[in-house]
C-alpha atoms as a PDB file:
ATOM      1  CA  UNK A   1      -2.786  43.350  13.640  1.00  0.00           C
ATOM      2  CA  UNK A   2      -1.722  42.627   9.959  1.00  0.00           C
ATOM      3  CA  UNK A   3       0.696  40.060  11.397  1.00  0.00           C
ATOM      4  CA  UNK A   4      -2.283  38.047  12.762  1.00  0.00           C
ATOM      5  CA  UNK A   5      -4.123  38.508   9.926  1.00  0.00           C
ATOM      6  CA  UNK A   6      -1.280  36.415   7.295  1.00  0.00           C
ATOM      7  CA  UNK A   7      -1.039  33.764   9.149  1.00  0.00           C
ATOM      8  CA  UNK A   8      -4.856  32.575   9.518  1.00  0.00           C
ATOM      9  CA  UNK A   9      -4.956  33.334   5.730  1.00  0.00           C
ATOM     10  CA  UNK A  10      -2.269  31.113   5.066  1.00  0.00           C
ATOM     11  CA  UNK A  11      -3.658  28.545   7.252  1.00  0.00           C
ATOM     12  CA  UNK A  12      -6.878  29.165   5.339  1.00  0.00           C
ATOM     13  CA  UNK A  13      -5.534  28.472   1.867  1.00  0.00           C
ATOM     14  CA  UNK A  14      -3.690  25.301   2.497  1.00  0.00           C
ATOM     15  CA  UNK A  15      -6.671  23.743   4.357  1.00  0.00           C
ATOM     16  CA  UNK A  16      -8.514  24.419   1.524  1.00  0.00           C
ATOM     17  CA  UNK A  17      -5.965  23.005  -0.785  1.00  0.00           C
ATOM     18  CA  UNK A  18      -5.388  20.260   1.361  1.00  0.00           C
ATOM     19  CA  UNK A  19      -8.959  19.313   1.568  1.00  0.00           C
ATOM     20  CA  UNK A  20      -9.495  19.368  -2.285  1.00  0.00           C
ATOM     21  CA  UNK A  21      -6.422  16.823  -2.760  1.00  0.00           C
ATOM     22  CA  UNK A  22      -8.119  14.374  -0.352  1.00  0.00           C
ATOM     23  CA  UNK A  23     -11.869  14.763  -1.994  1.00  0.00           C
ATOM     24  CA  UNK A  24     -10.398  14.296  -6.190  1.00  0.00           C
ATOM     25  CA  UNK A  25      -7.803  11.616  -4.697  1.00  0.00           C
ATOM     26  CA  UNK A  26     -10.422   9.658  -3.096  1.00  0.00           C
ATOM     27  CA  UNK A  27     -13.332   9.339  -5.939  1.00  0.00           C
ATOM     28  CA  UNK A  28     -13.636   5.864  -7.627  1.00  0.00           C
ATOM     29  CA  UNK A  29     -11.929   5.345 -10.492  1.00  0.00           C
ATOM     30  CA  UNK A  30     -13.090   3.345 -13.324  1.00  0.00           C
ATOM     31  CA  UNK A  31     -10.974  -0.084 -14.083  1.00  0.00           C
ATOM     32  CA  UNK A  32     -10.046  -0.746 -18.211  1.00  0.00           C
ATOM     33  CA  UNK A  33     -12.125  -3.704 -17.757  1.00  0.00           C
ATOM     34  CA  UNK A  34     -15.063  -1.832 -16.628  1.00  0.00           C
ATOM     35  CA  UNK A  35     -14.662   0.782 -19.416  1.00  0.00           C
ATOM     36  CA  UNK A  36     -13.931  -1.670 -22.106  1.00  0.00           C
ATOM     37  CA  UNK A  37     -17.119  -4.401 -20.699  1.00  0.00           C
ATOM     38  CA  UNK A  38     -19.790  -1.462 -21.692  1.00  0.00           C
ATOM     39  CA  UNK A  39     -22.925  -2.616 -23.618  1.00  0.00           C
ATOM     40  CA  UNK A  40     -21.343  -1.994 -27.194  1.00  0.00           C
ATOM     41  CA  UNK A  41     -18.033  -1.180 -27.446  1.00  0.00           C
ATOM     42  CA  UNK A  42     -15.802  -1.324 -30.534  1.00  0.00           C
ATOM     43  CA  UNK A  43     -13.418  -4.079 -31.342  1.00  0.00           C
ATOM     44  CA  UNK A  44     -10.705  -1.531 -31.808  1.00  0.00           C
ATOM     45  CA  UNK A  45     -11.914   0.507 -28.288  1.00  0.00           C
ATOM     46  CA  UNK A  46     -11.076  -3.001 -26.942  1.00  0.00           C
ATOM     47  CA  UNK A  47      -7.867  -4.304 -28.366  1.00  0.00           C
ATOM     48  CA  UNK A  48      -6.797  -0.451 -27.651  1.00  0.00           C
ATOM     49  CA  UNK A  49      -7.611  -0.713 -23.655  1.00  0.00           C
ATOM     50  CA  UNK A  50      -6.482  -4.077 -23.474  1.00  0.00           C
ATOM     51  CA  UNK A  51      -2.913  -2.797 -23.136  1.00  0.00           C
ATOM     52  CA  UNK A  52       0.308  -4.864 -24.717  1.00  0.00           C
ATOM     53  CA  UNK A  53       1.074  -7.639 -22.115  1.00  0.00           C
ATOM     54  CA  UNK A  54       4.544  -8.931 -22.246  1.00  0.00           C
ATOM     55  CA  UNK A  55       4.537 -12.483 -24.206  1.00  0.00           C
ATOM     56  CA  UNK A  56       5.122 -15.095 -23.760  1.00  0.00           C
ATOM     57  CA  UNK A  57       2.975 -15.189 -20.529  1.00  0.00           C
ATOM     58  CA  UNK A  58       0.222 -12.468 -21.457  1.00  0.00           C
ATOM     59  CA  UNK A  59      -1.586 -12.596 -25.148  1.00  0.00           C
ATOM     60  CA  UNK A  60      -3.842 -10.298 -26.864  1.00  0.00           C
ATOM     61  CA  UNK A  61      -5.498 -12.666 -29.910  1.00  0.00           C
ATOM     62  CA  UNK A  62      -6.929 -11.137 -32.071  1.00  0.00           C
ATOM     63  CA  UNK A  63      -9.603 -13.526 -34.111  1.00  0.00           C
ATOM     64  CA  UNK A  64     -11.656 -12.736 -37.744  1.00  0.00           C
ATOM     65  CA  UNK A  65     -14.654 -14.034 -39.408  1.00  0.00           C
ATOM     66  CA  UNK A  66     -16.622 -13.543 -42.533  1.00  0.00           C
ATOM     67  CA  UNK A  67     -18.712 -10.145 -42.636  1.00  0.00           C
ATOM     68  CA  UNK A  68     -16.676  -7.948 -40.525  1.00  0.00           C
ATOM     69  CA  UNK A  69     -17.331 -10.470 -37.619  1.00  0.00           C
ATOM     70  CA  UNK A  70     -14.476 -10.258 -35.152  1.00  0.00           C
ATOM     71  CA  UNK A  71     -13.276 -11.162 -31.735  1.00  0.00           C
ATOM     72  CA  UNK A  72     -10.564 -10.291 -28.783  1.00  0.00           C
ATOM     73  CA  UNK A  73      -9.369 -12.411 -26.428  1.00  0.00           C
ATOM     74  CA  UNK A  74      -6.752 -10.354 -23.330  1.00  0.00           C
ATOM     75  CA  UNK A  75      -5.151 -13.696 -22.075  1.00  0.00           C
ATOM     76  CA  UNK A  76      -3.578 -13.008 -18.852  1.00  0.00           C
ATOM     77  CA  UNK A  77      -1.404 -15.093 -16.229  1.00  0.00           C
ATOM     78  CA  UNK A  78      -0.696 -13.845 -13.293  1.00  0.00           C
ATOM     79  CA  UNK A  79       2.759 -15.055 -11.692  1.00  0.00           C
ATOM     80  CA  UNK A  80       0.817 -16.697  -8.873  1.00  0.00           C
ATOM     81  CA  UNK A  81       1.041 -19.848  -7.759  1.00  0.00           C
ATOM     82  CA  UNK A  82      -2.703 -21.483  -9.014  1.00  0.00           C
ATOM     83  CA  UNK A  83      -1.648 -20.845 -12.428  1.00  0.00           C
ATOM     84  CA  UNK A  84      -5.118 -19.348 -13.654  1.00  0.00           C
ATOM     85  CA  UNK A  85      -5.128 -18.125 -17.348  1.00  0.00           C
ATOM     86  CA  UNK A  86      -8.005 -15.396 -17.449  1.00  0.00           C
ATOM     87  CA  UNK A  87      -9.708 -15.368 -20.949  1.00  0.00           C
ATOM     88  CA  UNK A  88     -12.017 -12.233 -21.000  1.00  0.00           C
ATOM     89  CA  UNK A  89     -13.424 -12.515 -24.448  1.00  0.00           C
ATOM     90  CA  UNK A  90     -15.249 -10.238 -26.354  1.00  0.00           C
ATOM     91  CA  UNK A  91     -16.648 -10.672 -29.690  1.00  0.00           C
ATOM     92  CA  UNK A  92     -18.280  -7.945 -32.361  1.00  0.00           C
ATOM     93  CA  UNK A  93     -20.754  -8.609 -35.033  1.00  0.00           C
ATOM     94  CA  UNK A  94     -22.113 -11.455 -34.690  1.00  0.00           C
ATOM     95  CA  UNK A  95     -25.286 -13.283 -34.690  1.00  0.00           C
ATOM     96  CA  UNK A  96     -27.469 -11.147 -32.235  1.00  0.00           C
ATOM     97  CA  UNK A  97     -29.098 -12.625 -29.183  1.00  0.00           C
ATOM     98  CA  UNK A  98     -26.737 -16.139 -29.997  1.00  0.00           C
ATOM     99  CA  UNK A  99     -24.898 -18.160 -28.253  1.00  0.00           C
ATOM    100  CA  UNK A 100     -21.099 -19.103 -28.602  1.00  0.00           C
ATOM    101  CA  UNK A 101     -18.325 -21.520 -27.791  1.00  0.00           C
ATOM    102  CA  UNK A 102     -14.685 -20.251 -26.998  1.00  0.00           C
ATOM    103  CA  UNK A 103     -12.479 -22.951 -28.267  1.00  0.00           C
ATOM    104  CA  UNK A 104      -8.348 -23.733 -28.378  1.00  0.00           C
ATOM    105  CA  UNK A 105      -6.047 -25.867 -28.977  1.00  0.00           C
ATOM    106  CA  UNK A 106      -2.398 -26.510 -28.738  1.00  0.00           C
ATOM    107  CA  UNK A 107       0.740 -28.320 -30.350  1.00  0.00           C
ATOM    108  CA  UNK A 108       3.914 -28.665 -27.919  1.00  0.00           C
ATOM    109  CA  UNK A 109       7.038 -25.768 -28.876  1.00  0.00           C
ATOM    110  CA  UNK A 110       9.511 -28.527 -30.216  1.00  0.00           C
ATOM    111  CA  UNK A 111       6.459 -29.669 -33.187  1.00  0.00           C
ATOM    112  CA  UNK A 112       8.110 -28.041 -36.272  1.00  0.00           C
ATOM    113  CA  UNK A 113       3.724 -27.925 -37.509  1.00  0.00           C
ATOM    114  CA  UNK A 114       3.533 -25.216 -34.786  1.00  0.00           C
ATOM    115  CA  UNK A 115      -0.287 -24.911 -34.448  1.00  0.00           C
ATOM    116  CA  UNK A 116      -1.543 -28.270 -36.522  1.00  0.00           C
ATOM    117  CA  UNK A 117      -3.254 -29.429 -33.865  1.00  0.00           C
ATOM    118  CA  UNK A 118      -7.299 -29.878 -34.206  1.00  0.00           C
ATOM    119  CA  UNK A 119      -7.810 -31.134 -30.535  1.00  0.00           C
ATOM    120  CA  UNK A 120     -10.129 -28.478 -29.882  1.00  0.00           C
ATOM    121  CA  UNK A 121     -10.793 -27.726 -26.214  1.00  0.00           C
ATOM    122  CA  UNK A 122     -13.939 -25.742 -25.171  1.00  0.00           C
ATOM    123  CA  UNK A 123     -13.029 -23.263 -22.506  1.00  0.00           C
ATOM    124  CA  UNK A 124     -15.071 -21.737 -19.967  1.00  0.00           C
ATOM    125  CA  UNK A 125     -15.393 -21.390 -15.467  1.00  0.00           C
ATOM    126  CA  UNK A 126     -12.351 -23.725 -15.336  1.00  0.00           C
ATOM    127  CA  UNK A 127     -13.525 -27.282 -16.647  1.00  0.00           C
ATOM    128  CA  UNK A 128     -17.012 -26.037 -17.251  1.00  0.00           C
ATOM    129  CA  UNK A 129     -17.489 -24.769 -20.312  1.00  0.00           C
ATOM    130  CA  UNK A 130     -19.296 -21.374 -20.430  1.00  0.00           C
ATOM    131  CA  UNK A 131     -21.559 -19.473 -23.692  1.00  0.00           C
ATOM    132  CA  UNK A 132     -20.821 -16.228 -24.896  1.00  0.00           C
ATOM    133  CA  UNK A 133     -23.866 -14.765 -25.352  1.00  0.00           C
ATOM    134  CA  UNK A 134     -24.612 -11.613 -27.559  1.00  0.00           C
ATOM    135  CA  UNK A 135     -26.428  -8.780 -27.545  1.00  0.00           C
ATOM    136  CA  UNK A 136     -29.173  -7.138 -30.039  1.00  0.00           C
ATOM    137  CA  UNK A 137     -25.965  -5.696 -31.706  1.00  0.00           C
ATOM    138  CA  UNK A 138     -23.652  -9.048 -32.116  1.00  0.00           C
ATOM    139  CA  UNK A 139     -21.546  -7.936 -29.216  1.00  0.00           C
ATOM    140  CA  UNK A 140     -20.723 -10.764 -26.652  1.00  0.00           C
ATOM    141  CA  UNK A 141     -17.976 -10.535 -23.155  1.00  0.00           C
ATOM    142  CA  UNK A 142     -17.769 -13.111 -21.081  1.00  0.00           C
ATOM    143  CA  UNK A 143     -14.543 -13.511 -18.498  1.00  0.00           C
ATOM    144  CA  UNK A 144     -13.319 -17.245 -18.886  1.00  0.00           C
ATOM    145  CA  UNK A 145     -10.785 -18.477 -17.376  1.00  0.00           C
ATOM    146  CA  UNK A 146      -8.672 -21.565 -17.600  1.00  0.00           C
ATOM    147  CA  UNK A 147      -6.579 -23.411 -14.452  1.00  0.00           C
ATOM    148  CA  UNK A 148      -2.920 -24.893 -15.932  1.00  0.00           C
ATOM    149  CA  UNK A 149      -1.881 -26.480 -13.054  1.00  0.00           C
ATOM    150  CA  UNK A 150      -1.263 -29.830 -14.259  1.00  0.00           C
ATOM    151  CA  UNK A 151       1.198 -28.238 -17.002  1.00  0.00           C
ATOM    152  CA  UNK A 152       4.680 -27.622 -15.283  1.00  0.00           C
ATOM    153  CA  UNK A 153       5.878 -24.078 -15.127  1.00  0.00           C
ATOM    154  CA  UNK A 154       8.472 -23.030 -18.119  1.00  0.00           C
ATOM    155  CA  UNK A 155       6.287 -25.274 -20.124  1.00  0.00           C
ATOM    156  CA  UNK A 156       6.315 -23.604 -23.955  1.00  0.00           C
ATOM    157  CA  UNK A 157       2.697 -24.248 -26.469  1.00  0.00           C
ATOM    158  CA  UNK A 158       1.645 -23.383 -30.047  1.00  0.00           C
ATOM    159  CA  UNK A 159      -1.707 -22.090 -29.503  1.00  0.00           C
ATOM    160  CA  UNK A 160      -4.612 -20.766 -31.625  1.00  0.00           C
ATOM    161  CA  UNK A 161      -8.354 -20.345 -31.069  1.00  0.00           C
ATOM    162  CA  UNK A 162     -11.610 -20.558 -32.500  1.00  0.00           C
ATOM    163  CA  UNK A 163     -14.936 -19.342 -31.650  1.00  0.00           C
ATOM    164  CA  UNK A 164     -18.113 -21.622 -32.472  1.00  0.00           C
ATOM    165  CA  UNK A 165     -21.786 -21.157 -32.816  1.00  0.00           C
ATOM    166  CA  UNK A 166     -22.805 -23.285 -30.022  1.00  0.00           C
ATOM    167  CA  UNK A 167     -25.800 -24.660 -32.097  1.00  0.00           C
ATOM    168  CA  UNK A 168     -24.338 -25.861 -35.314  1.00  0.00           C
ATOM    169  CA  UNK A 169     -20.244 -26.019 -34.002  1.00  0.00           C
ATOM    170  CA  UNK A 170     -19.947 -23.824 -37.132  1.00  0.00           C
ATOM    171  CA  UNK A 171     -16.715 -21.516 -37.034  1.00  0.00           C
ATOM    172  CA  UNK A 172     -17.147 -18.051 -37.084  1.00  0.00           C
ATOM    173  CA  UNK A 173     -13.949 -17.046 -35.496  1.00  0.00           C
ATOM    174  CA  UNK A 174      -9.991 -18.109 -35.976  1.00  0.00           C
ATOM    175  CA  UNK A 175      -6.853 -16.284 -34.610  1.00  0.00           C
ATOM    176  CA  UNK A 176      -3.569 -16.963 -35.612  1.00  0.00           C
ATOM    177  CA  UNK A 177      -1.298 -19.103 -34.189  1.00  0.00           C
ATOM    178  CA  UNK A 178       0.877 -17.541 -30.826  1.00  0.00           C
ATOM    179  CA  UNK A 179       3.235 -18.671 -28.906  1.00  0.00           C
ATOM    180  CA  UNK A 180       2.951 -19.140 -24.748  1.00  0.00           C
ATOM    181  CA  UNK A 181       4.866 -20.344 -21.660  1.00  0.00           C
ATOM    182  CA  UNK A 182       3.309 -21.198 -18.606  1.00  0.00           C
ATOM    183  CA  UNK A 183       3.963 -19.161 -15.810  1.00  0.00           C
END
């Protein structure tokens, strides 16, 4: 009788074990974009979640202002074959309930002025361009993106960025100048 009795405790416990693994593996996880997209995060919570990227294809910009005003840009391209550069762009301490203008612009690898260039480009949905808007706090995301088709792949840039108050074109934002290769 004990015989019998092992075995449907056995079976017992590892059903039960079995069934726990399936219920914890299956709940939703939350995605670093989700966590880092909340209502007001910090700039360092951000640039912190944003992971490293591997340059030159992936960039995380960093970009200051006057007043502890600051900005993050995770500039991602994925090795497929549209050639999308996503932008998501967050910005901290700024003018609350404003709107603002991501801006970049380039200079070619072989210019020796490396990022001289003042050929601003306003970036956005593709070829539209597209506000950041802030909250009651100064905190703005918005998830651009940019398609680089027409540029051919192995192509190497200079590029910085600027962020603009999309009433006055006033800077409030400038990264440094990085270096990128299209994908």
């Amino acid at each position: 009788m004990k015989t019998k009795l092992l075995p449907a405790v056995v079976t017992s416990i590892a059903f039960s074990i079995l069934l726990s693994v399936i219920i914890f593996s299956c709940q939703k996880g939350v995605s670093n974009n989700q966590k880092i997209q909340s209502d007001d995060p910090t700039s360092e919570s951000v640039i912190t979640q944003a992971g490293t990227g591997m340059p030159p294809y992936n960039l995380n910009v960093i970009m200051r202002g006057e007043n502890n005003a600051s900005g993050f840009i995770k500039f991602r391209q994925d090795a497929d074959t549209a050639r999308i550069i996503n932008l998501d762009t967050w910005v901290f301490h700024l003018k609350s309930n404003h709107a603002y203008l991501l801006q970049r612009a380039v200079n070619l690898i072989t210019d020796p002025t490396q990022c001289s260039s003042t050929a601003w480009l306003t970036l956005g949905l593709g070829l539209t361009s597209q506000a950041i808007h802030t909250n009651n706090g100064g905190f703005g995301f918005a998830p651009l993106w940019r398609d680089v088709t027409t540029a051919a792949r192995g192509s190497e840039f200079y590029i910085h960025f600027q962020v603009i108050d999309s009433l006055t074109s006033e800077v409030v934002l400038t990264s440094d100048c990085h270096q990128y290769t299209v994908r």
